[in-house]
N, C-alpha and C. Protein backbone atom coordinates (compact mmCIF):
# COMPACT_ATOMS: atom_id res chain seq x y z
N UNK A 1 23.95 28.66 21.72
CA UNK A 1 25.02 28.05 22.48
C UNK A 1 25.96 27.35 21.52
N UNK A 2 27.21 27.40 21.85
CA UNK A 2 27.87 26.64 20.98
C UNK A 2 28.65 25.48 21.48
N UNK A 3 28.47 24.32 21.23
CA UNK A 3 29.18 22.78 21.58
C UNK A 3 30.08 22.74 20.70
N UNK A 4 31.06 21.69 21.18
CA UNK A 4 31.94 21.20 20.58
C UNK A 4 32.03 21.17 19.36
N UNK A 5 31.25 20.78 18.52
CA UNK A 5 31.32 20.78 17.22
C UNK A 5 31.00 22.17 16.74
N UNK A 6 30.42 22.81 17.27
CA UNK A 6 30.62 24.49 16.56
C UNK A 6 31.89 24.90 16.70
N UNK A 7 32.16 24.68 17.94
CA UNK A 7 33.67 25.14 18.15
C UNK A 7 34.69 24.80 17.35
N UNK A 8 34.92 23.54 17.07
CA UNK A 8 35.68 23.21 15.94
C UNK A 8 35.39 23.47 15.10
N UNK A 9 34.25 23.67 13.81
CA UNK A 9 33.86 24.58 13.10
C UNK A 9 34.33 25.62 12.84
N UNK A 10 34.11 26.34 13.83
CA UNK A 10 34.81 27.92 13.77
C UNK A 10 35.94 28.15 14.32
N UNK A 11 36.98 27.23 14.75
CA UNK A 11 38.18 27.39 14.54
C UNK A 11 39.33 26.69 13.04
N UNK A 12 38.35 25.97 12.69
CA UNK A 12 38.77 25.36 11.02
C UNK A 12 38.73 26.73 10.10
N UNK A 13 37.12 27.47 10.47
CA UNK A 13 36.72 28.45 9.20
C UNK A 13 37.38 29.90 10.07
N UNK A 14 38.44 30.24 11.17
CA UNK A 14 39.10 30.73 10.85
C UNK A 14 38.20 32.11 11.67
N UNK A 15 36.69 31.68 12.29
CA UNK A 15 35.85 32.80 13.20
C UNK A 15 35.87 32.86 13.75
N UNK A 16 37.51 34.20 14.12
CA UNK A 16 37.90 34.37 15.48
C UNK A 16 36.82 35.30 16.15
N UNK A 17 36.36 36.50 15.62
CA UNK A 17 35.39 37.33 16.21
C UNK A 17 33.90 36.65 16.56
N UNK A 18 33.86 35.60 16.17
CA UNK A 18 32.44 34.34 16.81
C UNK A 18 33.01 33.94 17.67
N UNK A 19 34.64 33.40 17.65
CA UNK A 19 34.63 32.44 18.73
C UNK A 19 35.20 33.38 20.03
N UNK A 20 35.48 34.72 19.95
CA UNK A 20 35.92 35.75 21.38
C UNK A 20 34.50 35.46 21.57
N UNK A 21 33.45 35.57 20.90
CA UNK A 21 31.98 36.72 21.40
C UNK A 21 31.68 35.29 22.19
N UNK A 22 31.60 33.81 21.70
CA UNK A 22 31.22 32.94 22.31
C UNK A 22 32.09 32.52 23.69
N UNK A 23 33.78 33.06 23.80
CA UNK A 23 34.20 32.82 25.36
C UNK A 23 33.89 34.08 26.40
N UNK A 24 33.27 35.05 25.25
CA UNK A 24 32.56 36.07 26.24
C UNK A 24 31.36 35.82 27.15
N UNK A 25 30.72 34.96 26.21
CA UNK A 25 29.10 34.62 26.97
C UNK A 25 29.20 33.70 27.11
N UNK A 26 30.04 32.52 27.16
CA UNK A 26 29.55 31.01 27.09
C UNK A 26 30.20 30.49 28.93
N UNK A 27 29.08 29.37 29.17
CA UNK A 27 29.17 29.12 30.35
C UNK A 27 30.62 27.95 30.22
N UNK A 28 30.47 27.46 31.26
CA UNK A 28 31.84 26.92 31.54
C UNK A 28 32.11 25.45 30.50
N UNK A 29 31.31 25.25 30.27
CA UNK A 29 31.32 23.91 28.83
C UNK A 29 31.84 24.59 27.90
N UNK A 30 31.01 25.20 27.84
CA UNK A 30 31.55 25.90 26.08
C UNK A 30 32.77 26.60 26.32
N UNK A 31 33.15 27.41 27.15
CA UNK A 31 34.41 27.96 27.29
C UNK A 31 35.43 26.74 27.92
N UNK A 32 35.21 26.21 28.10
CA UNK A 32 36.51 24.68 27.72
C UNK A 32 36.72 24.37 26.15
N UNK A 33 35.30 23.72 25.87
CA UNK A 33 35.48 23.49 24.17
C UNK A 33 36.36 24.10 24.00
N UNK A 34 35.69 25.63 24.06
CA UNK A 34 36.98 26.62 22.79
C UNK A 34 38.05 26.38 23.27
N UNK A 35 38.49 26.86 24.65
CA UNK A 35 39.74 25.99 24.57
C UNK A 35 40.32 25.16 24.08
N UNK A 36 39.92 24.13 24.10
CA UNK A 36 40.66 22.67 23.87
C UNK A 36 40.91 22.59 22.00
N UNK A 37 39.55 23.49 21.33
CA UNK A 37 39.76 23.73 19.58
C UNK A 37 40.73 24.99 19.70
N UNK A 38 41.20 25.97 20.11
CA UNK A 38 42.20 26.65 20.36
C UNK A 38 43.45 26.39 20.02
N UNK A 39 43.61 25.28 21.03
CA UNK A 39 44.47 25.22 21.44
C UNK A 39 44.93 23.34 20.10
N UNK A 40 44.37 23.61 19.35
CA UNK A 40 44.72 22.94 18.16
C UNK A 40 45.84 23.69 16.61
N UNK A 41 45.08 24.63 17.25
CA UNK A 41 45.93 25.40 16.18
C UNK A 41 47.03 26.73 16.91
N UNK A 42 47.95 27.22 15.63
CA UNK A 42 48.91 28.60 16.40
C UNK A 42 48.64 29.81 16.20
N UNK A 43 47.69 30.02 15.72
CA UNK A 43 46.94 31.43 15.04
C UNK A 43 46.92 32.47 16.54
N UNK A 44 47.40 33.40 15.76
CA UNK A 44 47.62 34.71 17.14
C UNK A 44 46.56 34.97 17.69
N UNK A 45 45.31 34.90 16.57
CA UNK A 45 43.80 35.06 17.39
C UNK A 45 43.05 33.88 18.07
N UNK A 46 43.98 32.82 18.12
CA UNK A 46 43.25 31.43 18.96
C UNK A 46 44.39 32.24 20.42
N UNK A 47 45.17 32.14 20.17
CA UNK A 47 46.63 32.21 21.53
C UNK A 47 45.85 33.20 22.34
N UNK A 48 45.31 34.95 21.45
CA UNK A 48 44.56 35.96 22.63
C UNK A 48 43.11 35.42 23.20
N UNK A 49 42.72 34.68 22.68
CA UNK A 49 41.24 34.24 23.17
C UNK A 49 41.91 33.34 24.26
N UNK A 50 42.49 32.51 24.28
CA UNK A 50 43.57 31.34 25.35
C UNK A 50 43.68 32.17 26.51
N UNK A 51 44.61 33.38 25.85
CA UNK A 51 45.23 34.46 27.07
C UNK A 51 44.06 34.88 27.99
N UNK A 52 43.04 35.26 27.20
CA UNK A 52 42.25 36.10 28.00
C UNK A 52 41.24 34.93 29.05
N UNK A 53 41.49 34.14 28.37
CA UNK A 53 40.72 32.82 29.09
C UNK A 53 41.34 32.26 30.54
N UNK A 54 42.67 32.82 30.04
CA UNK A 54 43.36 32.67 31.91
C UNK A 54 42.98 33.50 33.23
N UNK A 55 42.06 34.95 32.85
CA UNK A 55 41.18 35.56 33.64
C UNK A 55 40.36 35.24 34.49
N UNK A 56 39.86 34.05 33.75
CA UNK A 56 38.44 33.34 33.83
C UNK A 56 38.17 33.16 35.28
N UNK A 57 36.84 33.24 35.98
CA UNK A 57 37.02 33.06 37.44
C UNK A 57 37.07 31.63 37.68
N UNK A 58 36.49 30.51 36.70
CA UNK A 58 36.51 29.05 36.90
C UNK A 58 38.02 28.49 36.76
N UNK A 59 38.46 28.02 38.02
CA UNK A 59 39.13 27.28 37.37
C UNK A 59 39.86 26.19 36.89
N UNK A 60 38.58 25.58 36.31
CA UNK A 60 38.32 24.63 35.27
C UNK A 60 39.06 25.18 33.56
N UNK A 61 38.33 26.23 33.50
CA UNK A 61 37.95 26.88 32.16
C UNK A 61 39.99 27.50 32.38
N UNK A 62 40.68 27.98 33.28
CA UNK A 62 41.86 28.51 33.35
C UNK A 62 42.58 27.17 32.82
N UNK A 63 42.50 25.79 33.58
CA UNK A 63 42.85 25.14 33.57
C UNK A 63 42.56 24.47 32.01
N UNK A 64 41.66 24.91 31.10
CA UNK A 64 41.45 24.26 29.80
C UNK A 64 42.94 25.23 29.30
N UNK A 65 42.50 26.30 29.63
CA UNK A 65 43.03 27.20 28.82
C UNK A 65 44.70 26.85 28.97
N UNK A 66 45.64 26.95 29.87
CA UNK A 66 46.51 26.10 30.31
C UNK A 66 46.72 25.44 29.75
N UNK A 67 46.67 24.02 29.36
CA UNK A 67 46.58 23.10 27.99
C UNK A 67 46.66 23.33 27.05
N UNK A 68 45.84 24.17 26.48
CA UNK A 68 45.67 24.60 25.59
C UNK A 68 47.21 25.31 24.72
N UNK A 69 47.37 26.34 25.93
CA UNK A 69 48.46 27.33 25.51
C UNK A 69 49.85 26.16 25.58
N UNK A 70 49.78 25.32 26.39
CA UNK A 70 50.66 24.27 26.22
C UNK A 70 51.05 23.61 25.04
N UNK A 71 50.04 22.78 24.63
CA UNK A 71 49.87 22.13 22.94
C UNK A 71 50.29 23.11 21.99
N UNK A 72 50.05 24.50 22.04
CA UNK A 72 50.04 25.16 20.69
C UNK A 72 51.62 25.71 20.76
N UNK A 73 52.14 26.04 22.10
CA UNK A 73 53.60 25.83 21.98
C UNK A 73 54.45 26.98 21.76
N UNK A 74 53.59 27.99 21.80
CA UNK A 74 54.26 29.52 21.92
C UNK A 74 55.37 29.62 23.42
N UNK A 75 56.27 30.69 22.80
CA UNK A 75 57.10 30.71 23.83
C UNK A 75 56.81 31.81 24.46
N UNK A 76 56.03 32.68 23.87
CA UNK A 76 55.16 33.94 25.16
C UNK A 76 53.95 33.35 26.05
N UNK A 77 53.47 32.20 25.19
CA UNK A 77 52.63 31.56 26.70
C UNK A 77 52.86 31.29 28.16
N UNK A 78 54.62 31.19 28.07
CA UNK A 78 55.25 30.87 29.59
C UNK A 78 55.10 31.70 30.45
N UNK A 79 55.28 32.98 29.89
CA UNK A 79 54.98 34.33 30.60
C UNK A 79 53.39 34.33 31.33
N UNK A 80 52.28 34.04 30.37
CA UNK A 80 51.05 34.09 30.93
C UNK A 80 51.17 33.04 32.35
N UNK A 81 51.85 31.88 31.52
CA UNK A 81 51.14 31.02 32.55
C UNK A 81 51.43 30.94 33.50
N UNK A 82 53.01 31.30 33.71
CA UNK A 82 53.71 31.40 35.12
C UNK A 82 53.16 32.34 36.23
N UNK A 83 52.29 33.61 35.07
CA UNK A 83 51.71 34.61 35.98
C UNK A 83 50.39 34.13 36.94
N UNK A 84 49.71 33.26 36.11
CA UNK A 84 48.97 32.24 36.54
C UNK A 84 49.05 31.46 37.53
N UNK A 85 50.33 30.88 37.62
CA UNK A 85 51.00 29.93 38.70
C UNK A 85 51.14 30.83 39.99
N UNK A 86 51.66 32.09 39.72
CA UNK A 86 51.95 32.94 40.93
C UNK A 86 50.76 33.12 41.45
N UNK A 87 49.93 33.45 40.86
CA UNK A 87 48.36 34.26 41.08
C UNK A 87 47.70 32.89 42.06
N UNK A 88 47.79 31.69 41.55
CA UNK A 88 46.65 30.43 42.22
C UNK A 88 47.02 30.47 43.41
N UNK A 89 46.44 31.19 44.23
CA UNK A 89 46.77 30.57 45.56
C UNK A 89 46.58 29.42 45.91
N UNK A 90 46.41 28.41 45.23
CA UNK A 90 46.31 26.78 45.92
C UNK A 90 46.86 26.25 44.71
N UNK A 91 48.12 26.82 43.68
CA UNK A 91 48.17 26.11 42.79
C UNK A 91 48.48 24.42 42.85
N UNK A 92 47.26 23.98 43.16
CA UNK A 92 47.62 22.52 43.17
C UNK A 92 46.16 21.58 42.53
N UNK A 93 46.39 20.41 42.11
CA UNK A 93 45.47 19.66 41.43
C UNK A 93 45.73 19.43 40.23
N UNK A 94 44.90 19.58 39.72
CA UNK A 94 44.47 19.91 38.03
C UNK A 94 45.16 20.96 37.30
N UNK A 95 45.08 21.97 37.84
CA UNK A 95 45.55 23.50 37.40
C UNK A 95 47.33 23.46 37.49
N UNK A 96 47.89 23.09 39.27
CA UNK A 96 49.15 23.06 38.88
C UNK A 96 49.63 21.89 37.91
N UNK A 97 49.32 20.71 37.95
CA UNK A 97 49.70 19.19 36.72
C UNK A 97 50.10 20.42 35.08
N UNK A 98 49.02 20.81 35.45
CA UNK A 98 48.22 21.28 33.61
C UNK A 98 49.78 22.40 33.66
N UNK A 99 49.77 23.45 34.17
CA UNK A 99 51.08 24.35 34.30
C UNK A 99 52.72 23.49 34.21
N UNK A 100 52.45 22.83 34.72
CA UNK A 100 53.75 21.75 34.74
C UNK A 100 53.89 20.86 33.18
N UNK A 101 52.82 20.42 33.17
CA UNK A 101 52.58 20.04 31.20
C UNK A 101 53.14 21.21 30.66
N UNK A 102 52.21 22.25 30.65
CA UNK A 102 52.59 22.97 29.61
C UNK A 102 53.77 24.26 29.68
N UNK A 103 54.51 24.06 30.58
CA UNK A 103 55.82 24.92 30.62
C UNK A 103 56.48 24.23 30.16
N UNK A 104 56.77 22.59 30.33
CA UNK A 104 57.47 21.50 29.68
C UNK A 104 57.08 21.49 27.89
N UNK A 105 56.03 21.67 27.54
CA UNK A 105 55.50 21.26 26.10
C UNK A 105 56.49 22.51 25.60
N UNK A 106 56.09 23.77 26.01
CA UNK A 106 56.59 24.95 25.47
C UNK A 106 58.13 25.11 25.47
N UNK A 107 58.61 24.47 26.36
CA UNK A 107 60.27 24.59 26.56
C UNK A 107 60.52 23.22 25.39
N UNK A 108 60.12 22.43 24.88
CA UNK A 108 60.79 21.55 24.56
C UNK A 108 60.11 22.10 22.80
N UNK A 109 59.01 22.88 22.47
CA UNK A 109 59.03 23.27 21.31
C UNK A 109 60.28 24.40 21.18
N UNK A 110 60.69 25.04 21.82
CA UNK A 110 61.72 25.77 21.91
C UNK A 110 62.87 25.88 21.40
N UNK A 111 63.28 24.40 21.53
CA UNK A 111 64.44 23.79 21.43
C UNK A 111 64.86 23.85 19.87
């Protein structure tokens, strides 16, 4: 299993193919972590692990991911996330706040 501190670990040392295999199998803790170490850095292979993390059926783990893609500040994240926004049928709570952060974070790295 990998915690928090693996996760950051292996997004310092750069193990993107550890850290897909771990949001492949990892339950909903660990697939936040990675999120949240993700979403520290701009590396194209943190952003597709993010992307694919918006799939996710939890959503908690959508909602890390969300953040995530927010902080790191890509301007193709808007695209995911808005698709996201359309898709939630209850976008509200946690999930819509987090979408509203991070369309704002991304528009204002933009600039």
């Amino acid at each position: 299993m990998f915690g928090k501190v693996n996760a950051e670990r292996l997004v310092k040392r750069k193990k993107w193919n550890d850290l897909r295999h771990a949001a492949e199998r990892g339950d909903k803790e660990t697939l936040i972590q990675i999120a949240e170490q993700c979403g520290t850095v701009t590396a194209d292979e943190a952003y597709n692990i993010l992307v694919n993390m918006l799939e996710n059926s939890d959503v908690e783990v959508r909602t890390a991911a969300v953040r995530a893609l927010g902080k790191m500040g890509k301007e193709t994240a808007a695209t995911h996330i808005r698709r996201i926004m359309m898709h939630e049928e209850n976008a509200s709570g946690e999930i819509a706040e987090a979408i509203h952060i991070a369309l704002s974070e991304i528009k204002s790295n933009s600039r």
